[in-house]
N, C-alpha and C. Protein backbone atom coordinates (compact mmCIF):
# COMPACT_ATOMS: atom_id res chain seq x y z
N UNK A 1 126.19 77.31 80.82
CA UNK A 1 124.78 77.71 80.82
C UNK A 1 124.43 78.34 82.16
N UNK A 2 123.51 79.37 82.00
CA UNK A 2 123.08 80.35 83.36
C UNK A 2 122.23 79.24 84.13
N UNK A 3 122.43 79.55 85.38
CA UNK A 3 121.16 78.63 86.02
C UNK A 3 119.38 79.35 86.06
N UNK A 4 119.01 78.58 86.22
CA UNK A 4 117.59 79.04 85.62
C UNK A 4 117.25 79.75 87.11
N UNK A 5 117.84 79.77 88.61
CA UNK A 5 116.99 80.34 89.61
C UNK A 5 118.09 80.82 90.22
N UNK A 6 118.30 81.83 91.36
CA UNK A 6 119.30 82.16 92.23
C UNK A 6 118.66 81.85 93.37
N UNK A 7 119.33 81.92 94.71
CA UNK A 7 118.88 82.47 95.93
C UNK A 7 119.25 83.49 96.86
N UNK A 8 118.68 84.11 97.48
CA UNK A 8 118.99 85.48 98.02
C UNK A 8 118.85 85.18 99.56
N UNK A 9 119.52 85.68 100.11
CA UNK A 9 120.30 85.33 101.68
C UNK A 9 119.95 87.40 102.45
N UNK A 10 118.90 87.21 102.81
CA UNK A 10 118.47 88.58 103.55
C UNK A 10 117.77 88.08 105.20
N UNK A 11 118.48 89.42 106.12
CA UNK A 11 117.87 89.36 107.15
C UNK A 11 116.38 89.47 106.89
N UNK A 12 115.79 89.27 108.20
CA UNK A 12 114.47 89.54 107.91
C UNK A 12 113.97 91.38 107.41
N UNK A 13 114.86 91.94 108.37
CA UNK A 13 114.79 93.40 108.19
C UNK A 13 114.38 93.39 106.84
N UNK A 14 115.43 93.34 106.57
CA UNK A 14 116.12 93.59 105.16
C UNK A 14 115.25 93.04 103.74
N UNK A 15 114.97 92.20 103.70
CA UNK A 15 113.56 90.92 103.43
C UNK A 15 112.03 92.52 103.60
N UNK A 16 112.21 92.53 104.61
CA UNK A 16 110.76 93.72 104.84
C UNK A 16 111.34 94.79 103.89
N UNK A 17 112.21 95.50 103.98
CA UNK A 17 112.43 96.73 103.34
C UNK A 17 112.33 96.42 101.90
N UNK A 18 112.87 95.22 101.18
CA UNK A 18 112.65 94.85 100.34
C UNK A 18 111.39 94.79 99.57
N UNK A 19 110.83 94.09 100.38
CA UNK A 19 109.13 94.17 100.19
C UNK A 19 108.19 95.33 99.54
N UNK A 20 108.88 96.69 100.65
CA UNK A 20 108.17 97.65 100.18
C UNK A 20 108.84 98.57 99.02
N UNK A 21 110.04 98.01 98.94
CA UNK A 21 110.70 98.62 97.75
C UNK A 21 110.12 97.93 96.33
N UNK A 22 109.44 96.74 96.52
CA UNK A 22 108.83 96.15 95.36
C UNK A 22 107.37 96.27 95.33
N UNK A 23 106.62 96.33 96.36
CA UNK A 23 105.59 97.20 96.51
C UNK A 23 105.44 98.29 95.59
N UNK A 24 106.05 99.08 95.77
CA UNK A 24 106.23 100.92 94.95
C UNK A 24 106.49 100.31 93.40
N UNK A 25 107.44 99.77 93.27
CA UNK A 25 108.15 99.57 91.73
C UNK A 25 106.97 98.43 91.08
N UNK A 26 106.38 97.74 91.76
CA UNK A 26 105.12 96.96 90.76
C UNK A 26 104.19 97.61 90.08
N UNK A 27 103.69 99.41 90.44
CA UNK A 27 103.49 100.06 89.27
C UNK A 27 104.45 100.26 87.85
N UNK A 28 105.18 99.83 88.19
CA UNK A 28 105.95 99.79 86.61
C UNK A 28 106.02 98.93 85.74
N UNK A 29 105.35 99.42 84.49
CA UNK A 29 104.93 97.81 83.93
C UNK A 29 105.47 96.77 83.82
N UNK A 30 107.22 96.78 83.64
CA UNK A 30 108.16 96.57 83.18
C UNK A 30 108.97 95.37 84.11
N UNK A 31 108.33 95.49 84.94
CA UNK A 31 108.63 95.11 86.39
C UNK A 31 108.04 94.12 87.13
N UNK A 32 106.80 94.58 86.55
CA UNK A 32 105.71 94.47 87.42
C UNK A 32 105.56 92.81 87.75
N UNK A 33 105.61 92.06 86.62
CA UNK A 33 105.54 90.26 87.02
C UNK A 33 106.69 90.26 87.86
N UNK A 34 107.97 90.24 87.28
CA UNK A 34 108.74 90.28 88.47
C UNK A 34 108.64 90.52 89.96
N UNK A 35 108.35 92.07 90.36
CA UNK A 35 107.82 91.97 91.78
C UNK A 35 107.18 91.18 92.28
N UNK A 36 105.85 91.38 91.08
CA UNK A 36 104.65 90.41 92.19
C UNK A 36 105.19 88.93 92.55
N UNK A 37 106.00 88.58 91.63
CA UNK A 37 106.48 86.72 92.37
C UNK A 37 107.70 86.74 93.38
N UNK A 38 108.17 88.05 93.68
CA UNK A 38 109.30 88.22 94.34
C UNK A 38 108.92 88.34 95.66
N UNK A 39 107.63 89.65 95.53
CA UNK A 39 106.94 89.56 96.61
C UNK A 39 106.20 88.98 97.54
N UNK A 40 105.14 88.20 96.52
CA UNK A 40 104.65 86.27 96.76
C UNK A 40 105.09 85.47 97.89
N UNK A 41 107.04 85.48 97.35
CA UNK A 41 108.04 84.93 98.12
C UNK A 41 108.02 85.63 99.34
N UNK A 42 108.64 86.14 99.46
CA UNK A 42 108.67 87.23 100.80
C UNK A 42 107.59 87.01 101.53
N UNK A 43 106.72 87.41 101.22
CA UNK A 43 105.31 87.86 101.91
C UNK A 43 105.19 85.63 102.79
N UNK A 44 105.38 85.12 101.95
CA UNK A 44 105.50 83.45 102.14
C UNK A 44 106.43 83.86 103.17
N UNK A 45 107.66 83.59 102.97
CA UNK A 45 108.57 83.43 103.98
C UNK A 45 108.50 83.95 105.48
N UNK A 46 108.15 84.98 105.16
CA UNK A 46 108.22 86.36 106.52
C UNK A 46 106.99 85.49 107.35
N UNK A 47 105.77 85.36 106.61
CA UNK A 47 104.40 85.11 107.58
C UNK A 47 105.24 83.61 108.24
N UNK A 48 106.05 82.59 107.30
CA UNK A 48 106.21 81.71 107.82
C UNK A 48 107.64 81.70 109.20
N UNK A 49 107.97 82.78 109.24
CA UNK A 49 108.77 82.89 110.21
C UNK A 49 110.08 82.33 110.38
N UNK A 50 110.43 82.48 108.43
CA UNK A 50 111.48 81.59 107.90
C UNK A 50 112.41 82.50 108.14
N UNK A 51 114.02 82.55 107.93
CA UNK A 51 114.82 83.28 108.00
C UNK A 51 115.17 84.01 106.70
């Protein structure tokens, strides 16, 4: 059985560029829940000065 969550291992850079690459693509409908909780994350992590 698949596991129900992964985790993703990004510099912070990398974490930012990310961000705005899901930024742009959350106009797509298709997508769009996805980003926004991906981004959620991120946007969490980064302010918290997590790695």
């Amino acid at each position: 059985m698949a596991a129900e969550t992964i985790t993703v291992t990004l510099t912070h850079s990398d974490a930012e560029v990310l961000l705005g690459v899901l930024s742009i693509e959350r106009h797509n409908a298709e997508a769009q829940a996805v980003c926004d909780k991906v981004r959620q994350q991120l946007d969490t992590q980064l302010a918290d000065g997590k790695p």
